[in-house]
Protein backbone atom coordinates (compact mmCIF):
# COMPACT_ATOMS: atom_id res chain seq x y z
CA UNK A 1 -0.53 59.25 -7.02
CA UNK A 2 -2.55 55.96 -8.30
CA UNK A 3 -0.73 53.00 -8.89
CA UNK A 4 -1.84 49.96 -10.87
CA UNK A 5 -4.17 46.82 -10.61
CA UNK A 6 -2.48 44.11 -12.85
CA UNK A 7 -5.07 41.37 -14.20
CA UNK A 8 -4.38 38.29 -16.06
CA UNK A 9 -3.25 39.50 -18.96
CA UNK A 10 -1.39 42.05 -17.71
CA UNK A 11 0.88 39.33 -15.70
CA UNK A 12 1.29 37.29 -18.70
CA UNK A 13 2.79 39.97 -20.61
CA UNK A 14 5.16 39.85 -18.23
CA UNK A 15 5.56 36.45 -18.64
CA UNK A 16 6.20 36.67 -22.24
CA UNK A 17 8.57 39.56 -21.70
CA UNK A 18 6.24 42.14 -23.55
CA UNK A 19 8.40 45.47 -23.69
CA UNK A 20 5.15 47.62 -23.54
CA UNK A 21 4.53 46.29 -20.29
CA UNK A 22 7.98 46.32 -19.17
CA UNK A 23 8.30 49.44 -19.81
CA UNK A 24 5.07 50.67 -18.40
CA UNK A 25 5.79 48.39 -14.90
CA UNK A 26 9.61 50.08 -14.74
CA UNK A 27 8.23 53.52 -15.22
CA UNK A 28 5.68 52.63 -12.34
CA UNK A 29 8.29 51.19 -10.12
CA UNK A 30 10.57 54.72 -11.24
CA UNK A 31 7.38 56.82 -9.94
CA UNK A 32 6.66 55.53 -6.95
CA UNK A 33 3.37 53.92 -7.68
CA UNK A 34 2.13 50.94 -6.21
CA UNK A 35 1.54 47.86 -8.06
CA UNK A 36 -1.17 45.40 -7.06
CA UNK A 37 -1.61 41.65 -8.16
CA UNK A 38 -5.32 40.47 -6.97
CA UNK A 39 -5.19 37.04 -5.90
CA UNK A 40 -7.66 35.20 -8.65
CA UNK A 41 -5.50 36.88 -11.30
CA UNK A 42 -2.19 35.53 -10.00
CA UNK A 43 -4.24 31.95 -9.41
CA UNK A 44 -5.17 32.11 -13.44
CA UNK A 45 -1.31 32.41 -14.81
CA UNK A 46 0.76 30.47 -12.51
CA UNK A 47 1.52 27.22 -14.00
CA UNK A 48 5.00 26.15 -14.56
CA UNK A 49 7.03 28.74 -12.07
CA UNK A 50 10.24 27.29 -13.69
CA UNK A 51 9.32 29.37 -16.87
CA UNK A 52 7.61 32.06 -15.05
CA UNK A 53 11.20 34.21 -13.61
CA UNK A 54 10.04 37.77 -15.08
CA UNK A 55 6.79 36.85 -12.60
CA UNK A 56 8.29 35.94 -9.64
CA UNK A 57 10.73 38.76 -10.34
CA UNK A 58 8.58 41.41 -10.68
CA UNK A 59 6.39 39.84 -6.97
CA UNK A 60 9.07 39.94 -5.33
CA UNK A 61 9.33 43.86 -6.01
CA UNK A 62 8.69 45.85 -2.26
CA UNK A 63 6.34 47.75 -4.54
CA UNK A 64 4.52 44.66 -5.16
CA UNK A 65 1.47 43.36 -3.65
CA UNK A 66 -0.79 40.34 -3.54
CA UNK A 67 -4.13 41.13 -2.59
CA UNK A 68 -6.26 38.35 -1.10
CA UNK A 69 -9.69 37.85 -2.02
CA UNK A 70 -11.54 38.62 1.42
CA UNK A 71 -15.00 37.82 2.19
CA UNK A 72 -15.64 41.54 1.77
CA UNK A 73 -14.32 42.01 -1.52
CA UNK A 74 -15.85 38.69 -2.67
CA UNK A 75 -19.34 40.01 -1.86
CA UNK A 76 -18.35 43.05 -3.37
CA UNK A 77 -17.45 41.51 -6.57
CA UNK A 78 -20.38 39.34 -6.82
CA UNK A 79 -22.66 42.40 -6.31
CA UNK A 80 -20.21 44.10 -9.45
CA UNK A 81 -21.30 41.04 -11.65
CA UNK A 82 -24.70 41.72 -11.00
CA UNK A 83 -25.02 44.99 -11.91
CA UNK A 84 -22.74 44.86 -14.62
CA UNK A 85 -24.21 41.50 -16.17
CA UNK A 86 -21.03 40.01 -16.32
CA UNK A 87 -19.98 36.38 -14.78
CA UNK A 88 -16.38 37.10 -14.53
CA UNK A 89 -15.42 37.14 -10.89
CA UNK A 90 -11.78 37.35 -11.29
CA UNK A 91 -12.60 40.33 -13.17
CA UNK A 92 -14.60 41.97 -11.02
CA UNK A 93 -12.13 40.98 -8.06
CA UNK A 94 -9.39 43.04 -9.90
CA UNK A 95 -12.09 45.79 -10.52
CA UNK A 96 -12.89 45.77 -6.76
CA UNK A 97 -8.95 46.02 -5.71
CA UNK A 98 -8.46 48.58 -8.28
CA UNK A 99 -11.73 50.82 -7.16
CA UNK A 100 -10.34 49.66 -3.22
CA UNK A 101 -7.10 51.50 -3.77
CA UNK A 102 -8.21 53.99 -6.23
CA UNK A 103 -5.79 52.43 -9.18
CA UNK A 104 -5.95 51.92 -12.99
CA UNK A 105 -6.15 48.83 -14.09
CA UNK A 106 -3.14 47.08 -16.49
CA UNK A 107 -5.23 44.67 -19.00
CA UNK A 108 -5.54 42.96 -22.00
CA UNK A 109 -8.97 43.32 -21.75
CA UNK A 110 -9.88 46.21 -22.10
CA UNK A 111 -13.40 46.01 -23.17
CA UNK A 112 -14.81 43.78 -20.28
CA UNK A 113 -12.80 45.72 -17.88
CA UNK A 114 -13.79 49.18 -19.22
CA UNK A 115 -17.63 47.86 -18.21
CA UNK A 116 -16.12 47.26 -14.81
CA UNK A 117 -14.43 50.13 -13.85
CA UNK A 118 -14.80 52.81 -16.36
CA UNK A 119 -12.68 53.50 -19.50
CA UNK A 120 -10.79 56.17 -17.87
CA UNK A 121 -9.20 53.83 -15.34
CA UNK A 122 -8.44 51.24 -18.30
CA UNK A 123 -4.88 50.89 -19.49
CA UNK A 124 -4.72 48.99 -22.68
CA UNK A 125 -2.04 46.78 -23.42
């Protein structure tokens, strides 16, 4: 069973409480899937942690994990922004962890990350 790549967007719907996503993350957690939080996209949301509780709730989860930008996946995301004539590299990073781990990716992007990973592996929110 896949689990889920969360990007930027996807973390600050849970920020702002969005019941799509809550639901969609619960029902995750319900399945067994794995939920993973690339690095750069955690880096581009955290601000004011004092405000941010549904966050740090939901990374605190044992399904939960943060995965670090490595030198591998950095090369590999640079090489995904080449061919894909894109300059996003927090993008690609959570294109490369969700390709890594053979996940969907969670997004409010859809289009941009679509061009990344394929629209099949794109859930909308």
């Amino acid at each position: 069973m896949s689990g889920y790549t969360l990007d930027a967007g996807a973390l600050l719907a849970v920020v702002r409480g969005d019941l799509i996503v809550r639901g969609l993350l619960h029902d995750a957690v319900q399945e067994g899937r794995d939920l993973r939080v690339p690095a750069g996209a955690l880096a581009q949301v955290w601000r004011e942690p004092s405000q941010q509780a549904r966050l740090g709730q939901l990374l605190k989860k044992p399904q939960v994990t943060i995965v670090p930008l490595d030198a591998g996946a950095a090369r590999e995301a640079g090489l995904l922004c080449a061919v894909s004539a894109t300059n996003d590299v927090v993008d690609a990073s959570v294109a490369v962890c969700a390709h890594r781990h053979g996940d969907k990716v969670v997004t409010s992007d859809p289009v941009d990350l679509a061009r990344l990973v394929g629209r099949d592996r794109v859930i909308a929110i």
